[in-house]
C-alpha atoms as a PDB file:
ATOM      1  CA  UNK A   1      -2.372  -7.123  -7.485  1.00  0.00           C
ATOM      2  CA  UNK A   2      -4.402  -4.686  -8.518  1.00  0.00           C
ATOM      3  CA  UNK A   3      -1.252  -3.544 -10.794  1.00  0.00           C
ATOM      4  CA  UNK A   4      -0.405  -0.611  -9.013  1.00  0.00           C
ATOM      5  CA  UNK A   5      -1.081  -0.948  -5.334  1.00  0.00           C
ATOM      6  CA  UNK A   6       1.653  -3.522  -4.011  1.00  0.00           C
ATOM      7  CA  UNK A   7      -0.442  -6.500  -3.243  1.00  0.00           C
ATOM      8  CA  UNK A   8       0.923  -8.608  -5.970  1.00  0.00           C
ATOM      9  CA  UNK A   9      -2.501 -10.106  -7.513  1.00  0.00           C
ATOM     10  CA  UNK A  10      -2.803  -8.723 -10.684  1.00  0.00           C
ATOM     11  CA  UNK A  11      -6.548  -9.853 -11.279  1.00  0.00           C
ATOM     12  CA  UNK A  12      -8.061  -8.452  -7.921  1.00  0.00           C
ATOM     13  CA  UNK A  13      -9.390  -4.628  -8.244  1.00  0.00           C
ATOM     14  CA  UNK A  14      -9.899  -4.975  -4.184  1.00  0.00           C
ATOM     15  CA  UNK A  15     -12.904  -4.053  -4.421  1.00  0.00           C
ATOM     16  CA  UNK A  16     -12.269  -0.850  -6.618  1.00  0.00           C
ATOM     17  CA  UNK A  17     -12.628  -1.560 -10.349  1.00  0.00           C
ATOM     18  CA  UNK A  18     -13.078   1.862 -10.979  1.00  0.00           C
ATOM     19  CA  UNK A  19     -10.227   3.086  -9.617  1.00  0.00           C
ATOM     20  CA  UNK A  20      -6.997   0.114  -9.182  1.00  0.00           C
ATOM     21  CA  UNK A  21      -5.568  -0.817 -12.784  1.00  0.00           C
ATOM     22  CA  UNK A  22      -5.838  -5.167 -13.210  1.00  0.00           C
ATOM     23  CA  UNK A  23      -4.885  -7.061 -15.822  1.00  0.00           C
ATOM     24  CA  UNK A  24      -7.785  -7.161 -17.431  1.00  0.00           C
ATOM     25  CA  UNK A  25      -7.659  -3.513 -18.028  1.00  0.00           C
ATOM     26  CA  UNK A  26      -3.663  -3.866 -20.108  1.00  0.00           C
ATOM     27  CA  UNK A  27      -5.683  -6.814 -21.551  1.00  0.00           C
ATOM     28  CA  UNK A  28      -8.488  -4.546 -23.217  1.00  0.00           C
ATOM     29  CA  UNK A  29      -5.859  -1.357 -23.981  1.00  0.00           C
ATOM     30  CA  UNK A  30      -3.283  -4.015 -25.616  1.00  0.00           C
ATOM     31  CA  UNK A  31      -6.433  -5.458 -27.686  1.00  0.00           C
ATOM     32  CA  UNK A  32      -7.791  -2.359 -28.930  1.00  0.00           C
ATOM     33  CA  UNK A  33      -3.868  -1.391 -30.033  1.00  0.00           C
ATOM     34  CA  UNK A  34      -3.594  -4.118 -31.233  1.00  0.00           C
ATOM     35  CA  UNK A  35      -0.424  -5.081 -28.674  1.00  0.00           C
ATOM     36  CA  UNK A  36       0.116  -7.915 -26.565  1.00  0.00           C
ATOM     37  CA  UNK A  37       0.267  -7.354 -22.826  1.00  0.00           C
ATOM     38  CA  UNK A  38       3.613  -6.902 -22.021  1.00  0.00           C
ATOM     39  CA  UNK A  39       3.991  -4.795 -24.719  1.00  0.00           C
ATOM     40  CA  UNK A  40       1.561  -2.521 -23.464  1.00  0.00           C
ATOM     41  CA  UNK A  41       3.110  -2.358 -19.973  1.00  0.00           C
ATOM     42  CA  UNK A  42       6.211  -1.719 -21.435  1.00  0.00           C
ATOM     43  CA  UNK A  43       5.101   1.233 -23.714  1.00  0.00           C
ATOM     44  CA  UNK A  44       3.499   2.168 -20.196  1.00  0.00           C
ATOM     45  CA  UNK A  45       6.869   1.908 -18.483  1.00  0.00           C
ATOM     46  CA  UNK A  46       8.795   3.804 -21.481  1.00  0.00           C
ATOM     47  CA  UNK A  47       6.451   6.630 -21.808  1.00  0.00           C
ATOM     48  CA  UNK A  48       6.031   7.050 -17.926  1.00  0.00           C
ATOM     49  CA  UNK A  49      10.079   7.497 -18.165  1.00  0.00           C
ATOM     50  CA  UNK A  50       9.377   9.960 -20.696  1.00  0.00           C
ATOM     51  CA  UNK A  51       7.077  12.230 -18.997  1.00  0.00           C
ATOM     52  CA  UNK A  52       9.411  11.762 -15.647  1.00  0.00           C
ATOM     53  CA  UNK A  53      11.992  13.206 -17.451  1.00  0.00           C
ATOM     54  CA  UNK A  54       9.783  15.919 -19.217  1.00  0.00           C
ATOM     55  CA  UNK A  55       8.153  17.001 -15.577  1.00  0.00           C
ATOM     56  CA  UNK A  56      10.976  15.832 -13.496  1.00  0.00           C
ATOM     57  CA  UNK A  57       9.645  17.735 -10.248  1.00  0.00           C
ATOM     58  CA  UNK A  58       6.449  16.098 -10.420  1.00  0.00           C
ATOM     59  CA  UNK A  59       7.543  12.545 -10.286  1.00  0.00           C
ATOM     60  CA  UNK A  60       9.922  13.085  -7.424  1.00  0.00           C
ATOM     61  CA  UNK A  61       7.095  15.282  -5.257  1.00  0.00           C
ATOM     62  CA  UNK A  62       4.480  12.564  -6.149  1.00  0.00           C
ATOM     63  CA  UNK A  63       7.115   9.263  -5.542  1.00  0.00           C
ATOM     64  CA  UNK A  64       7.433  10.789  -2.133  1.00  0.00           C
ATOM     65  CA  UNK A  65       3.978  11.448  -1.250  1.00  0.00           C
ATOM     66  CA  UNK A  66       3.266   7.619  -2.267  1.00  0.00           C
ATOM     67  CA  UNK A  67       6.072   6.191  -0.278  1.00  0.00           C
ATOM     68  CA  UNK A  68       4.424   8.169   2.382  1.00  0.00           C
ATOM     69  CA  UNK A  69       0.892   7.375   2.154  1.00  0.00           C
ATOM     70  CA  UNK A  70       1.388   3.371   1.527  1.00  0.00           C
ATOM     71  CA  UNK A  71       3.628   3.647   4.746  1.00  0.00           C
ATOM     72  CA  UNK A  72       1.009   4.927   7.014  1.00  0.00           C
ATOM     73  CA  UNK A  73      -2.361   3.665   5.606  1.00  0.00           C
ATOM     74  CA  UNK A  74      -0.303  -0.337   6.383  1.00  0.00           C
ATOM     75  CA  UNK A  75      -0.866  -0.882   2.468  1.00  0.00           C
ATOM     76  CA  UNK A  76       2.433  -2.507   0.971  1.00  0.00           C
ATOM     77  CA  UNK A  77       5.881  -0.197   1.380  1.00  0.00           C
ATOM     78  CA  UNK A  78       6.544   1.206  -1.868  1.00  0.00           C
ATOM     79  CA  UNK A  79      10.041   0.629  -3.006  1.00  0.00           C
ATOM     80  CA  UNK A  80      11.727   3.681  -5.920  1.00  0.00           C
ATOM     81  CA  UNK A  81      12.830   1.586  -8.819  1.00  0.00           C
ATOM     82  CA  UNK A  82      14.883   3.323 -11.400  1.00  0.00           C
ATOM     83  CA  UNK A  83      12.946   5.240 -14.376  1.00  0.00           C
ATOM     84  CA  UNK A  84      13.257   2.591 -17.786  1.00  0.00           C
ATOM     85  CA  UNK A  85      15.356   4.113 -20.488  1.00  0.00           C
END
């Protein structure tokens, strides 16, 4: 997936590199951080649960507005996972 739309291949910008995160793109932030890549998604993850909980109404207007939009547009249905602690 493109990492964050749903499709599940993690190597395919579909056909918008400038927008869809692959894993190429963790590849080159974990290098220049000198991280590995599931480091970097999990710094991702932990600071993304960070800023949810800093700007709480944000994340629960925007989760809803992207459950929405993947619904209708017949992308992938978005399922809410629990913020990482």
């Amino acid at each position: 997936m493109c990492l964050n739309c749903g499709c599940m291949r993690a190597h395919d910008a579909m056909g918008k590199p400038e927008i869809n995160i692959i894993y190429e793109d963790v590849r080159r932030a974990a290098d220049a951080n000198i991280m590995t890549v599931p480091a970097t998604l999990a710094m991702i993850a932990r600071t993304a649960a960070k800023d949810e909980g800093d700007h709480p109404p944000e994340y629960g207007a925007q989760l809803r507005a992207d459950i929405a939009r993947f619904d209708d547009d017949g992308s992938p249905t978005v399922t809410a996972v629990p913020a990482f602690s």
